[in-house]
N, C-alpha and C. Protein backbone atom coordinates (compact mmCIF):
# COMPACT_ATOMS: atom_id res chain seq x y z
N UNK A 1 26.41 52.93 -37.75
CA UNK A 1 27.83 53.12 -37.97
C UNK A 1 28.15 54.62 -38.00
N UNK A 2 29.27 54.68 -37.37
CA UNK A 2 29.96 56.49 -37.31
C UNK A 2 30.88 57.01 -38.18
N UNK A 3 29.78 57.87 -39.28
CA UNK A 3 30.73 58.49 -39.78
C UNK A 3 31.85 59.48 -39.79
N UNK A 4 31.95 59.79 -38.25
CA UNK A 4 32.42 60.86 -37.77
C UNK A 4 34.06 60.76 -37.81
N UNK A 5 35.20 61.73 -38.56
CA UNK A 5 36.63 61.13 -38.33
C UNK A 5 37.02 62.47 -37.42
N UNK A 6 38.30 61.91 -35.89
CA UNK A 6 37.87 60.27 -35.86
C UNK A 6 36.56 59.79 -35.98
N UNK A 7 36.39 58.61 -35.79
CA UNK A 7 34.92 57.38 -35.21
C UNK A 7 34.85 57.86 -33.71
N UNK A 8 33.54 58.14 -33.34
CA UNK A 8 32.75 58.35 -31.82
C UNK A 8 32.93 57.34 -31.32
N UNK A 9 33.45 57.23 -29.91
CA UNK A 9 33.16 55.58 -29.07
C UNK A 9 32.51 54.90 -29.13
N UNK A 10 32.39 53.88 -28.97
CA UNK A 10 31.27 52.84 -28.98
C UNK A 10 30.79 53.35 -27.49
N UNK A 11 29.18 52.75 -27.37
CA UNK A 11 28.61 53.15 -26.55
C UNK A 11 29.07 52.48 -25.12
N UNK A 12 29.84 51.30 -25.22
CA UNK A 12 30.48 50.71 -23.95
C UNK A 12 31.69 51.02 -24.03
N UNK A 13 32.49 52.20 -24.75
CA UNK A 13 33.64 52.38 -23.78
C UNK A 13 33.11 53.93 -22.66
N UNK A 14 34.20 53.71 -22.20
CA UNK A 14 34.68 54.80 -20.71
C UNK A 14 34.39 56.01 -21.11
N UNK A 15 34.56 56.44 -22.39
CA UNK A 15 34.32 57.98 -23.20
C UNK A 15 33.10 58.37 -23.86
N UNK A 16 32.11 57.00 -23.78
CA UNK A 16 30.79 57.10 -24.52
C UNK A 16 30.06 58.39 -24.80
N UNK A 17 29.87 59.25 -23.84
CA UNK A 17 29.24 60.46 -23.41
C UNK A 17 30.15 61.93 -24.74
N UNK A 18 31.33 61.42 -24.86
CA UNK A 18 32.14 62.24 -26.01
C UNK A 18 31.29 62.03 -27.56
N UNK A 19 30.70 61.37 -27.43
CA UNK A 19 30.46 61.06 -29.24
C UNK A 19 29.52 62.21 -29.47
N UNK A 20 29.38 62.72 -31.08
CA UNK A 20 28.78 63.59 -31.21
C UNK A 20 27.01 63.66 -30.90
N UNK A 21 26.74 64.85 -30.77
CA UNK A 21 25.46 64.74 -30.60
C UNK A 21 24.44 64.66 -32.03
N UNK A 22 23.24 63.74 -32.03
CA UNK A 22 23.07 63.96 -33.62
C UNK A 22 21.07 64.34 -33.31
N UNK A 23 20.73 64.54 -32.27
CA UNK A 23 19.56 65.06 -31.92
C UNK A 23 19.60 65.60 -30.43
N UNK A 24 19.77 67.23 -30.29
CA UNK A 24 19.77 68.24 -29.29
C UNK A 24 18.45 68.45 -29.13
N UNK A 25 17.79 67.77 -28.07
CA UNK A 25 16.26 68.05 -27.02
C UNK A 25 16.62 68.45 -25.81
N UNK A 26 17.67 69.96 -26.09
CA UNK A 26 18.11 70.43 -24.48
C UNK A 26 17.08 71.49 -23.92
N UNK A 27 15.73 71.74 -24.43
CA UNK A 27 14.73 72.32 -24.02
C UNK A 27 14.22 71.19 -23.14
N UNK A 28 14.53 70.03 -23.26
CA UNK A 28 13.75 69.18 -22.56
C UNK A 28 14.82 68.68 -21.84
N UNK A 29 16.06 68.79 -21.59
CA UNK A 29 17.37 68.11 -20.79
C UNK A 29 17.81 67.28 -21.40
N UNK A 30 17.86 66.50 -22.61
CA UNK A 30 18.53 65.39 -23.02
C UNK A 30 18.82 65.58 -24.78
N UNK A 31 19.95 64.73 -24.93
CA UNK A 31 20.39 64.51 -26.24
C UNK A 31 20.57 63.06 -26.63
N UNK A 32 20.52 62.64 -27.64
CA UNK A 32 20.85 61.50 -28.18
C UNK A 32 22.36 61.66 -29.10
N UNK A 33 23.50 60.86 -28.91
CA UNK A 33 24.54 60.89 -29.16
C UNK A 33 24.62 59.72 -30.82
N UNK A 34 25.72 60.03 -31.64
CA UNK A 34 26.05 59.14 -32.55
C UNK A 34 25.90 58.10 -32.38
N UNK A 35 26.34 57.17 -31.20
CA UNK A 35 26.37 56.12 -30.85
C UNK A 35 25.34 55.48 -30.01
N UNK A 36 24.13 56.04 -30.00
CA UNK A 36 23.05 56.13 -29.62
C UNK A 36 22.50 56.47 -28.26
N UNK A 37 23.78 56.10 -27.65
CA UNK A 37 23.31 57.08 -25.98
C UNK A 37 22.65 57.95 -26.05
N UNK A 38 21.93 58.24 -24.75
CA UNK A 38 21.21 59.39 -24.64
C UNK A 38 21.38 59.78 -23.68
N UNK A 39 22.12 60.86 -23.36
CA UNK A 39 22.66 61.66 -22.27
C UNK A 39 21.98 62.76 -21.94
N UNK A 40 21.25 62.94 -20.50
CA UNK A 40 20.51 63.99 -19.75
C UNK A 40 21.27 64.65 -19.18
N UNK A 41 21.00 66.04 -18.72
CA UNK A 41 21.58 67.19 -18.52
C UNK A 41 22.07 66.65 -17.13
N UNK A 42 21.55 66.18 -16.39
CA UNK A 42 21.66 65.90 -14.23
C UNK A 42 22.95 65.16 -14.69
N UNK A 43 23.49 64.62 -15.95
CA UNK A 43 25.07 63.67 -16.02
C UNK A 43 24.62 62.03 -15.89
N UNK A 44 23.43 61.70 -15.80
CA UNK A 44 22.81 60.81 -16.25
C UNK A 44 22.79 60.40 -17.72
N UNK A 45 23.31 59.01 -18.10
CA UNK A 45 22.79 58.28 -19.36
C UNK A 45 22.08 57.18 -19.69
N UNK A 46 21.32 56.90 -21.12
CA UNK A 46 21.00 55.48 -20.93
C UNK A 46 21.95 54.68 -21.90
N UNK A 47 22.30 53.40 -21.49
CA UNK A 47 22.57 52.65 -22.99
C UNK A 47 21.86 52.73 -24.23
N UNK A 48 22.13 52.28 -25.09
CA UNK A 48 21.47 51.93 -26.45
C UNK A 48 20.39 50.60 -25.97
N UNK A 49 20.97 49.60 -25.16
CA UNK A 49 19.86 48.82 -24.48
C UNK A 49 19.35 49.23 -23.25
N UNK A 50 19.16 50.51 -22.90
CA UNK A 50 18.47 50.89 -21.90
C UNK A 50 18.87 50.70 -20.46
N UNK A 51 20.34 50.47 -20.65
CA UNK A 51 20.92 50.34 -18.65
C UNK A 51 21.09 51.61 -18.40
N UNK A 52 20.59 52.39 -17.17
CA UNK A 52 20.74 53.95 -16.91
C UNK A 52 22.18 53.75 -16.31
N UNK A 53 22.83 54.43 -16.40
CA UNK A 53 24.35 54.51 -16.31
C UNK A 53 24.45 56.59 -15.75
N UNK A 54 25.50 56.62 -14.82
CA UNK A 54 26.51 57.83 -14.52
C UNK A 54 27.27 58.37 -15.10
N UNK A 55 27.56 59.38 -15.49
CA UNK A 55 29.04 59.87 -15.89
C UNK A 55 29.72 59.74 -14.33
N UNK A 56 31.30 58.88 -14.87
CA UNK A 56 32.65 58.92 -14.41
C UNK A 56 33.06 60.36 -14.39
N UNK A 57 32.35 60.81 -12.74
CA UNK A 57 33.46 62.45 -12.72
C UNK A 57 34.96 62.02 -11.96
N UNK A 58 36.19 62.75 -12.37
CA UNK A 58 37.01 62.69 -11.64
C UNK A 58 37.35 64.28 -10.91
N UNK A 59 38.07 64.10 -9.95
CA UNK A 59 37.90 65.05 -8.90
C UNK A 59 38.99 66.06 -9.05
């Protein structure tokens, strides 16, 4: 649960990648987010159940 105010997205909405970061391993390219994503530097993420997922760029 997020104690963060506001509350961080849940990991299935559209903004997931916004929630705070709560373990920075950017020596190694990746972070783990509040909401448990784990977002790599290339704009790559995984779910909390492990589906590798894109960041939505818009142009």
């Amino acid at each position: 649960m997020c104690d963060h105010s506001p509350q961080c997205p849940d990991a299935a909405a559209t903004d997931c990648c916004s929630a705070h970061v709560t373990a920075d391993h950017s020596e190694q390219g990746w972070c783990r987010l509040c909401n448990g994503v784990i977002l790599f530097d290339d704009g790559a993420y995984l779910t909390p159940e492990g589906q590798p997922m894109e960041l939505r760029r818009t142009a």
